[in-house]
PDB file of N, CA and C in Angstrom:
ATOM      1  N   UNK A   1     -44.345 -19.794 -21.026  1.00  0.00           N
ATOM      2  CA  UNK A   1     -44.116 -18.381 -20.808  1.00  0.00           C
ATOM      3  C   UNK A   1     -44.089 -18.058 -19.318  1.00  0.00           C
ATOM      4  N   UNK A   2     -44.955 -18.307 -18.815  1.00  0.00           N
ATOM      5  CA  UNK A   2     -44.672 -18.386 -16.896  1.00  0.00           C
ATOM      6  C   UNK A   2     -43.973 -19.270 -16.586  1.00  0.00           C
ATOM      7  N   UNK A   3     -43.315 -19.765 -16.985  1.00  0.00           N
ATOM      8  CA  UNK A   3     -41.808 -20.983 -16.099  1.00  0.00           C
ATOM      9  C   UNK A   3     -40.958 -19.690 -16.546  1.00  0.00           C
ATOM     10  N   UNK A   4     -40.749 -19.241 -17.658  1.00  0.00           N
ATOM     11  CA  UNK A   4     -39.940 -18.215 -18.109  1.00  0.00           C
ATOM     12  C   UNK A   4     -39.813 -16.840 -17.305  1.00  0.00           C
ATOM     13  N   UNK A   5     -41.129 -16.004 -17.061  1.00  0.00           N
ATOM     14  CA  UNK A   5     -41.126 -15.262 -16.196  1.00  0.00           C
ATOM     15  C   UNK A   5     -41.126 -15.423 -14.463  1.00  0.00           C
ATOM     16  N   UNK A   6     -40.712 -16.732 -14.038  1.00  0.00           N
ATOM     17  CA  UNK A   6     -40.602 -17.224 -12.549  1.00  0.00           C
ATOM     18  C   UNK A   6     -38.864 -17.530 -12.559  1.00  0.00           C
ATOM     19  N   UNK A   7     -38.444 -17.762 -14.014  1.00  0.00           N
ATOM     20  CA  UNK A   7     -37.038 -17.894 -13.477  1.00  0.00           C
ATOM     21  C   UNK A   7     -36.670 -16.843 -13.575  1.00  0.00           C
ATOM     22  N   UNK A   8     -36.573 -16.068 -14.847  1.00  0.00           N
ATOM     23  CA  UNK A   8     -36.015 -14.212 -14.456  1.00  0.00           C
ATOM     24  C   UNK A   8     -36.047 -13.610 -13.364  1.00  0.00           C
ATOM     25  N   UNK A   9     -37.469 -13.699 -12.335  1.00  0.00           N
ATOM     26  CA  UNK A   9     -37.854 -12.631 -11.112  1.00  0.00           C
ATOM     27  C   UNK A   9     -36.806 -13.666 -10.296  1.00  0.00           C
ATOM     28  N   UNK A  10     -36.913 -15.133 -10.667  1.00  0.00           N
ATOM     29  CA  UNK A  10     -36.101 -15.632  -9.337  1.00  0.00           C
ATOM     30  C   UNK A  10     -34.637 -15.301  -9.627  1.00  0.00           C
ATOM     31  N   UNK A  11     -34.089 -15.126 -10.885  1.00  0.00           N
ATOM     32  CA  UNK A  11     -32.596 -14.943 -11.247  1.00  0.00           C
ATOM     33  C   UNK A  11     -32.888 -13.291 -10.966  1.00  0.00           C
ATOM     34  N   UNK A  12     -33.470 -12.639 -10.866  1.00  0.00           N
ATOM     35  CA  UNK A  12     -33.241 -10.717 -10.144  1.00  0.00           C
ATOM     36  C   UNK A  12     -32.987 -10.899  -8.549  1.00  0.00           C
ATOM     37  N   UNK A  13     -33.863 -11.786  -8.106  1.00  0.00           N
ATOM     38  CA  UNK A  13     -34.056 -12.036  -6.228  1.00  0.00           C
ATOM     39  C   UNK A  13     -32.819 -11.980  -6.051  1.00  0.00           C
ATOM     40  N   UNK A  14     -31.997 -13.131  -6.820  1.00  0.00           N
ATOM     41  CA  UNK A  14     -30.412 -13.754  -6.498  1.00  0.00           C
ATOM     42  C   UNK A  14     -29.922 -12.965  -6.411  1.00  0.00           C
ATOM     43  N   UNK A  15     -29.816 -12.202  -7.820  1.00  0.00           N
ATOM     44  CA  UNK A  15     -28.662 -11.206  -7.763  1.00  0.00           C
ATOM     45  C   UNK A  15     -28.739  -9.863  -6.681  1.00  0.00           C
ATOM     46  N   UNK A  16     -29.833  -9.847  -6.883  1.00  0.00           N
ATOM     47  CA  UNK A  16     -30.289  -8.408  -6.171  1.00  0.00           C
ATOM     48  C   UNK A  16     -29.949  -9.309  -4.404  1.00  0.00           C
ATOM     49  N   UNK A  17     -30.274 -10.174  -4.194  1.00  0.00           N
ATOM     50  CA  UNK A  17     -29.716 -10.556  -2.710  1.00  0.00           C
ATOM     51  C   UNK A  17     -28.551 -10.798  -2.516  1.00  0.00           C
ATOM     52  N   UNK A  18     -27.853 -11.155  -3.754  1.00  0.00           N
ATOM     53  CA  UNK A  18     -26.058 -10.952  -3.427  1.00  0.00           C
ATOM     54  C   UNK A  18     -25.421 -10.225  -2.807  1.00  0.00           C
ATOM     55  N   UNK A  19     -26.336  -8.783  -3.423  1.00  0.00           N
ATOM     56  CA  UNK A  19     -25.694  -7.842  -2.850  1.00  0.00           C
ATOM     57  C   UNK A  19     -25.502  -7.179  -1.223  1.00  0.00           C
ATOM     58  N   UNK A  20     -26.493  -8.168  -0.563  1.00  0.00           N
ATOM     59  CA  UNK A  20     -26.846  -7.797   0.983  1.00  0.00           C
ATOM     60  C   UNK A  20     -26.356  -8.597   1.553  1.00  0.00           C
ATOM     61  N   UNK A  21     -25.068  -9.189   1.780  1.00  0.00           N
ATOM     62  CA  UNK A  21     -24.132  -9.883   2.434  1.00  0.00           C
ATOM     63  C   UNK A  21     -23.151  -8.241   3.255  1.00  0.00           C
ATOM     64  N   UNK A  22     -22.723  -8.794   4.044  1.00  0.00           N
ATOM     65  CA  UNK A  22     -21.734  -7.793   4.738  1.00  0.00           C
ATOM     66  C   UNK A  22     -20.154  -7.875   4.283  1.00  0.00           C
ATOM     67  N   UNK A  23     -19.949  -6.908   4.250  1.00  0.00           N
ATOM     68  CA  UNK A  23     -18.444  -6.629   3.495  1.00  0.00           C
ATOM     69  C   UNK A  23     -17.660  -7.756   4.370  1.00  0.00           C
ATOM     70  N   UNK A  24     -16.676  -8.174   3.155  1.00  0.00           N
ATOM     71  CA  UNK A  24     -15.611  -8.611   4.273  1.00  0.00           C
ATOM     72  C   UNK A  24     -14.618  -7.602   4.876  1.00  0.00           C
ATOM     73  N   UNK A  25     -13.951  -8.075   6.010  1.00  0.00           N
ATOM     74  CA  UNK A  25     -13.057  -7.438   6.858  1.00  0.00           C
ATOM     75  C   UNK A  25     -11.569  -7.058   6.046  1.00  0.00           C
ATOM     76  N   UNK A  26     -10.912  -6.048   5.920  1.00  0.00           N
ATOM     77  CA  UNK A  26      -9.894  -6.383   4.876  1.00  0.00           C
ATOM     78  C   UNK A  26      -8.621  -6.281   6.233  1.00  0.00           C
ATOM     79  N   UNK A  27      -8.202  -6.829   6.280  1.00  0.00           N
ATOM     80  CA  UNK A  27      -6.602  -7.012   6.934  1.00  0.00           C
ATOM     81  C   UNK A  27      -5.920  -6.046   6.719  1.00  0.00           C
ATOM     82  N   UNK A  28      -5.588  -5.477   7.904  1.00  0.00           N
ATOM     83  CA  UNK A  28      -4.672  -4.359   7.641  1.00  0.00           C
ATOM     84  C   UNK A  28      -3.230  -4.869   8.467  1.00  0.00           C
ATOM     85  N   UNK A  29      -2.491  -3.857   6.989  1.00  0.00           N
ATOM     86  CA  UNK A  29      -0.560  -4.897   7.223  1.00  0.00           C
ATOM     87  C   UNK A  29      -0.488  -4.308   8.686  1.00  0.00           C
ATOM     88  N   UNK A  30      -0.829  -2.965   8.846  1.00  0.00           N
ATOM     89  CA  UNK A  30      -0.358  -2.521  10.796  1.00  0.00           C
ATOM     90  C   UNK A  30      -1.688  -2.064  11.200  1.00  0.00           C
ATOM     91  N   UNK A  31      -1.628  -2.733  11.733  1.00  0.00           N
ATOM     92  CA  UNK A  31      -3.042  -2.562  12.397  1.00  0.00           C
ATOM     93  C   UNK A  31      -2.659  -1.785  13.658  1.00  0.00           C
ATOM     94  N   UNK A  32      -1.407  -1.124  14.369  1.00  0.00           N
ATOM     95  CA  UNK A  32      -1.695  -0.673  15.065  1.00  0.00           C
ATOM     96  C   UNK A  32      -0.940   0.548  15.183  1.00  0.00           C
ATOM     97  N   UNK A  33      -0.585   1.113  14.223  1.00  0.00           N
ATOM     98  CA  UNK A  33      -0.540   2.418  13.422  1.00  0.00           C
ATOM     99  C   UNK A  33      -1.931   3.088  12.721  1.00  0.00           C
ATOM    100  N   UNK A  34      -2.570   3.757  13.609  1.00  0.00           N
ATOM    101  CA  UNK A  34      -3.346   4.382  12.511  1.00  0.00           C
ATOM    102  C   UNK A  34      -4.329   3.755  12.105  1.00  0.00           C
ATOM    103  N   UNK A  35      -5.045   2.649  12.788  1.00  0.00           N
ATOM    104  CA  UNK A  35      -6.052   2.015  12.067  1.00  0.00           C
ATOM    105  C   UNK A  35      -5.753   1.169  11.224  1.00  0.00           C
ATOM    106  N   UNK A  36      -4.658   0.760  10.999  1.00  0.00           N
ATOM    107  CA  UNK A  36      -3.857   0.016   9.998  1.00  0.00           C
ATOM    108  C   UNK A  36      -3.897   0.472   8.151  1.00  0.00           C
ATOM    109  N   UNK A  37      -4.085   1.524   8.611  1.00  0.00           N
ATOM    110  CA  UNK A  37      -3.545   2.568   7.058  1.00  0.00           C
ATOM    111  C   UNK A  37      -2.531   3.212   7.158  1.00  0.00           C
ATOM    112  N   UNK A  38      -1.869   3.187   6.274  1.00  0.00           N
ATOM    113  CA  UNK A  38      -0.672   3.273   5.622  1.00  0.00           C
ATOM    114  C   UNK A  38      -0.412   5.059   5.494  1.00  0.00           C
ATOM    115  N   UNK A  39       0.083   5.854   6.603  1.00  0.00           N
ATOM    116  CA  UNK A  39       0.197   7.238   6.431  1.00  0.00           C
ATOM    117  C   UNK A  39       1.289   7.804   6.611  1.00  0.00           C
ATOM    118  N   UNK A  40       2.293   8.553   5.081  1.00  0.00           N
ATOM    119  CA  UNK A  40       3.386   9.109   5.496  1.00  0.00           C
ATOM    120  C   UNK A  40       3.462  10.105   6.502  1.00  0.00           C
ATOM    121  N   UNK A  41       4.479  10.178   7.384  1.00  0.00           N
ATOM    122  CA  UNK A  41       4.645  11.083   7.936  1.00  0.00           C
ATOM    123  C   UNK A  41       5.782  11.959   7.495  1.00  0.00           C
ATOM    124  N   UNK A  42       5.375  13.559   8.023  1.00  0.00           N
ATOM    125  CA  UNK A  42       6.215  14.802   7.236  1.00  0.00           C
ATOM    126  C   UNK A  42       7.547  14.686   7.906  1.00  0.00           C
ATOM    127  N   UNK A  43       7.876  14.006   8.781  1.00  0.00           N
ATOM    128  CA  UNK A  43       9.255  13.775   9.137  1.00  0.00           C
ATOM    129  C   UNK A  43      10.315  12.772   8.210  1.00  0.00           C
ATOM    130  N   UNK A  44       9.526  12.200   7.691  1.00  0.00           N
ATOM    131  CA  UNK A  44      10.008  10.898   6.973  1.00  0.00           C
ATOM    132  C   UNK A  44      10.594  11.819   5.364  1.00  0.00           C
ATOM    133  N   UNK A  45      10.375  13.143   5.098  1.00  0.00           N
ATOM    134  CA  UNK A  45      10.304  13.458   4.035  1.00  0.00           C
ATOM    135  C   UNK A  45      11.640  14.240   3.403  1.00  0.00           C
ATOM    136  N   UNK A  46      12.267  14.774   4.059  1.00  0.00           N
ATOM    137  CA  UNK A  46      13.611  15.257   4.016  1.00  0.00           C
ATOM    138  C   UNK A  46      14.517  14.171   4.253  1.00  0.00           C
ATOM    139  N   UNK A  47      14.580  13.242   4.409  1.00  0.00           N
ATOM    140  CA  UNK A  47      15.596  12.386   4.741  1.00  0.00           C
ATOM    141  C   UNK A  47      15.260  11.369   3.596  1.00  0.00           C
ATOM    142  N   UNK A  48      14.342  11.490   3.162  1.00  0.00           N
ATOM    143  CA  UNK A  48      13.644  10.619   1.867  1.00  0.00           C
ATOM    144  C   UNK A  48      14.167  10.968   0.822  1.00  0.00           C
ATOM    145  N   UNK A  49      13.616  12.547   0.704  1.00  0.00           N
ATOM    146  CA  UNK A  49      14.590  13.232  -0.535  1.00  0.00           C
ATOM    147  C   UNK A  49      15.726  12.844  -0.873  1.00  0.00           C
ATOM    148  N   UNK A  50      16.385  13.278   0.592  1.00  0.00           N
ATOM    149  CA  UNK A  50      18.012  13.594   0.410  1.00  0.00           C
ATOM    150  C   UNK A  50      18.579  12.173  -0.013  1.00  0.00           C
ATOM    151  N   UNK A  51      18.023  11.155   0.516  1.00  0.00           N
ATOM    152  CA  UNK A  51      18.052   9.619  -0.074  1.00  0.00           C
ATOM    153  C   UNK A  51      18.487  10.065  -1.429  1.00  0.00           C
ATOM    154  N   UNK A  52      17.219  10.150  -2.114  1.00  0.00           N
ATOM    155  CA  UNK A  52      17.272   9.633  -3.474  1.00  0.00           C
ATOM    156  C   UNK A  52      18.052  10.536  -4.686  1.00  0.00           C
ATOM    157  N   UNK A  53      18.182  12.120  -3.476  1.00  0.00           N
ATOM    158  CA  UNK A  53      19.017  12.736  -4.411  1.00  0.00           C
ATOM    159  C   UNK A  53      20.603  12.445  -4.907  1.00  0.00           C
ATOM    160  N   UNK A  54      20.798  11.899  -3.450  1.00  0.00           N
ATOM    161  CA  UNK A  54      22.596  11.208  -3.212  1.00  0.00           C
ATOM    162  C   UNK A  54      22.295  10.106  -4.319  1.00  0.00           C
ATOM    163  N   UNK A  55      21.172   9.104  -4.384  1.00  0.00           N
ATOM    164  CA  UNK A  55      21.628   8.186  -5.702  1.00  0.00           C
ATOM    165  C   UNK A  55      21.824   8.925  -6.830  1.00  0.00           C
ATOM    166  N   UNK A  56      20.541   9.998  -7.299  1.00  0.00           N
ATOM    167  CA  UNK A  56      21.009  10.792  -8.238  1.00  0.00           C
ATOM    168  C   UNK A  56      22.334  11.130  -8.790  1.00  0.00           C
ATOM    169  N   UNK A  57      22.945  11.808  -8.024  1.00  0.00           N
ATOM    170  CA  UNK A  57      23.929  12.734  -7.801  1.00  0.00           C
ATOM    171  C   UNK A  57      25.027  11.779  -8.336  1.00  0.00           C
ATOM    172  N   UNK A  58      25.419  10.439  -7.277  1.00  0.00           N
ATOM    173  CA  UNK A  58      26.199   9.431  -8.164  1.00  0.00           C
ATOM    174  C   UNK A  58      25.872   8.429  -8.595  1.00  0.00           C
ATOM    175  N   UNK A  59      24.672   8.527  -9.683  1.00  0.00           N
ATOM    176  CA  UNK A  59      24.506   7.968 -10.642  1.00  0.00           C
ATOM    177  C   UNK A  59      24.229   6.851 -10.503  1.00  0.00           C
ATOM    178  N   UNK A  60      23.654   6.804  -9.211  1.00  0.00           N
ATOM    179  CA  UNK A  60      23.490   4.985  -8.897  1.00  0.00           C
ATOM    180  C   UNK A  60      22.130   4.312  -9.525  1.00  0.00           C
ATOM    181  N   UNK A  61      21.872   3.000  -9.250  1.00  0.00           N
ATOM    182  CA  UNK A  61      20.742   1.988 -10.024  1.00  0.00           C
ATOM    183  C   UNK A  61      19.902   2.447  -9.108  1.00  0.00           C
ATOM    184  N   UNK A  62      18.422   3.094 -10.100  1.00  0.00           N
ATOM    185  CA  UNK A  62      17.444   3.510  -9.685  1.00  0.00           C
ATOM    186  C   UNK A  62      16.006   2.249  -8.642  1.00  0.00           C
ATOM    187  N   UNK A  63      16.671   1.034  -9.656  1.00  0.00           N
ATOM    188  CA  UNK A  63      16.153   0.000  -8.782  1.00  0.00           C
ATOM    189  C   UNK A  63      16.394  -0.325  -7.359  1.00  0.00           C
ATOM    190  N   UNK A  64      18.095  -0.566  -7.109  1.00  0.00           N
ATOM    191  CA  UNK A  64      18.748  -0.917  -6.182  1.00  0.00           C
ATOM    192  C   UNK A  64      18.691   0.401  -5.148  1.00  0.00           C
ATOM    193  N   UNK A  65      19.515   1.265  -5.129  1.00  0.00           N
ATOM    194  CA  UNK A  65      19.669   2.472  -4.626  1.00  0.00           C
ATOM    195  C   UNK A  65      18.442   2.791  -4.534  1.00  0.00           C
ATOM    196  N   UNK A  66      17.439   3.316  -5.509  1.00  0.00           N
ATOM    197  CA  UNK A  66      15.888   3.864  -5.215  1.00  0.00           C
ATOM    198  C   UNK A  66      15.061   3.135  -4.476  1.00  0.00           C
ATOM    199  N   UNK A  67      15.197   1.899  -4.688  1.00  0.00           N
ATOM    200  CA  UNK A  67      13.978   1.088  -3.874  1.00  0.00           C
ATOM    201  C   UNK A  67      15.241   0.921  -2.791  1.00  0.00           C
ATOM    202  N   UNK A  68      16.111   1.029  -2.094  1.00  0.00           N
ATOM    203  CA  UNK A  68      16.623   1.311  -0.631  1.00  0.00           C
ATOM    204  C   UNK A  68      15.987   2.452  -0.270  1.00  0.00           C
ATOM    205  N   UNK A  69      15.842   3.645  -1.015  1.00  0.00           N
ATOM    206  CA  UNK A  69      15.788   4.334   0.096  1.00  0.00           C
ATOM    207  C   UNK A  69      14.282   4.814   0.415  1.00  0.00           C
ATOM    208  N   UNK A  70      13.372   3.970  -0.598  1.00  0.00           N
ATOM    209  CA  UNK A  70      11.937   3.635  -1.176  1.00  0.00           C
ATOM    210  C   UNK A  70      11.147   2.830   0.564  1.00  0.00           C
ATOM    211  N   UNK A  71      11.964   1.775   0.615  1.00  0.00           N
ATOM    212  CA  UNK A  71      12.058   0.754   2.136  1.00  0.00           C
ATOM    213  C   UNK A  71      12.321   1.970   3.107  1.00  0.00           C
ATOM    214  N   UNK A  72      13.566   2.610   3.075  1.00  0.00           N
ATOM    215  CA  UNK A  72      13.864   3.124   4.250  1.00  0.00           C
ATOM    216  C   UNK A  72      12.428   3.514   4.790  1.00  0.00           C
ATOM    217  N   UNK A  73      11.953   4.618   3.811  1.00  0.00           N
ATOM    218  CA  UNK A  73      10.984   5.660   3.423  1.00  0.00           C
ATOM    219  C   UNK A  73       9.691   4.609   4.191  1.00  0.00           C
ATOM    220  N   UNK A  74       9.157   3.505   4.098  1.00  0.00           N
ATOM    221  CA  UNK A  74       8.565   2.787   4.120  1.00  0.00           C
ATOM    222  C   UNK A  74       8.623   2.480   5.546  1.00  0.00           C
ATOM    223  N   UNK A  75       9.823   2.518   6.108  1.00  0.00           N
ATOM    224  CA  UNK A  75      10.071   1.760   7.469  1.00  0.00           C
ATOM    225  C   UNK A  75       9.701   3.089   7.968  1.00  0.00           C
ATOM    226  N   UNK A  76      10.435   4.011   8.189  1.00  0.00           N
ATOM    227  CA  UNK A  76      10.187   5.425   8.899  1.00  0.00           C
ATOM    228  C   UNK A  76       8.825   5.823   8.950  1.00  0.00           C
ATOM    229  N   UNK A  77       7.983   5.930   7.749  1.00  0.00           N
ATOM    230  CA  UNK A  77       6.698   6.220   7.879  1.00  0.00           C
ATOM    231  C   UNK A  77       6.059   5.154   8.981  1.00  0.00           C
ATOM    232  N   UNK A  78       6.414   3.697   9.438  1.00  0.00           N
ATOM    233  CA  UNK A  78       5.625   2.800   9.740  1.00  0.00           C
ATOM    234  C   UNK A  78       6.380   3.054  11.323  1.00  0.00           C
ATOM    235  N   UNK A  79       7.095   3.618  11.991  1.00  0.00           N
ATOM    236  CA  UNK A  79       7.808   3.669  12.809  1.00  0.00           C
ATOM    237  C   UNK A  79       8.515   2.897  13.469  1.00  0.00           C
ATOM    238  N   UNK A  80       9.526   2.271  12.194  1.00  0.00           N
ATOM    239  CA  UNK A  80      10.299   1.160  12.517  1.00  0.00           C
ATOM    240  C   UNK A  80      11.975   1.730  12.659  1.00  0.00           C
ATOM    241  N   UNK A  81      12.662   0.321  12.846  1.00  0.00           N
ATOM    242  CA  UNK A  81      14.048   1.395  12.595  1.00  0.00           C
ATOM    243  C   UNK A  81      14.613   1.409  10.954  1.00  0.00           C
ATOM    244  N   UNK A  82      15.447   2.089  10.878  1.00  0.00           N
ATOM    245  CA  UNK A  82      14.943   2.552  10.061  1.00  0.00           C
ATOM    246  C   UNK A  82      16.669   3.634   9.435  1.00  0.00           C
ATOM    247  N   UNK A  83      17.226   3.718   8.419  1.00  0.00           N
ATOM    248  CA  UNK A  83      18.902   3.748   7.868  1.00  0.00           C
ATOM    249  C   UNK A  83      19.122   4.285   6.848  1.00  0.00           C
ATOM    250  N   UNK A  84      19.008   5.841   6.314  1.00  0.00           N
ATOM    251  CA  UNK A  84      18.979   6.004   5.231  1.00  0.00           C
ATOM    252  C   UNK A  84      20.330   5.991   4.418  1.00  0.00           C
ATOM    253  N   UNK A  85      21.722   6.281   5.618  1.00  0.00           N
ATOM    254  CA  UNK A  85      22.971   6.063   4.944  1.00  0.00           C
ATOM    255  C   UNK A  85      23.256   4.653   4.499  1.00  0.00           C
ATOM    256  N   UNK A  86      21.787   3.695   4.944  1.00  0.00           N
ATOM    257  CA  UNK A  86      22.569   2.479   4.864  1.00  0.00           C
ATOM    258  C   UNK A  86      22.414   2.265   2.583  1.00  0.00           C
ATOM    259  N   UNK A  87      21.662   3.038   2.372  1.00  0.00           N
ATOM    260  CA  UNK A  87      21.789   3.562   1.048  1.00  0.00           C
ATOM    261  C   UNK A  87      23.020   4.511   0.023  1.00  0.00           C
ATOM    262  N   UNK A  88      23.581   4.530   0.723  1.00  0.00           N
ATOM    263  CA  UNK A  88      24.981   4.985   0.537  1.00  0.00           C
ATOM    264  C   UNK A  88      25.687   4.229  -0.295  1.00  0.00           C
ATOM    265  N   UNK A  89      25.701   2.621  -0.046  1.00  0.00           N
ATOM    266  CA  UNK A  89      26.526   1.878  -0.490  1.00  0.00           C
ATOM    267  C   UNK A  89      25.436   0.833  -1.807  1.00  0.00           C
ATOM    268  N   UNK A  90      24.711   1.574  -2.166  1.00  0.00           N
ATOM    269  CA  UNK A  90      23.911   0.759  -2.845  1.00  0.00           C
ATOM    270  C   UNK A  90      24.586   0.907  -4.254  1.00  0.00           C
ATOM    271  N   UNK A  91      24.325   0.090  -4.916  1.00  0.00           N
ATOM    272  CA  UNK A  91      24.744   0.305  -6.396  1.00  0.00           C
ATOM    273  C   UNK A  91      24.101   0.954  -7.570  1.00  0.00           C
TER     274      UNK A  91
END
């Protein structure tokens, strides 16, 4: 019965000391935007729209056409260059 109650308190120590390790560091994709979080900007947002309304409009593949102008959207927020007519020709 005490070998029994010495491994429980020692299997609580463990766990309960697992928990006092220090976080790991998480990698950020831009680290030099913003702390490396990921934040749209309100400029990026009208030209985003108008993107996805032109696929709308002619009926284009929500995959192809949407995720173009999904990237564009993606690049602009990250302040890259960055093409929303280049969605024009998407299918």
């Amino acid at each position: 019965m005490k070998t029994l109650h010495i491994l429980v308190t020692a299997g609580l120590i463990l766990m309960l000391g697992a928990g006092c390790r220090p976080e790991k560091k998480v990698k950020r994709r831009y680290p030099s935007l913003d702390g490396g979080t990921y934040v749209p900007r309100k400029e990026c947002n009208t030209p985003s729209f108008n993107c996805y309304e032109k696929c709308a409009q002619r009926q284009a593949s929500s995959m192809s056409c949407g995720g173009c102008c999904f990237d564009q959207r993606r690049l602009c927020d990250t302040l890259q260059p960055y093409n929303f007519e280049s969605c024009d020709s998407a299918p």
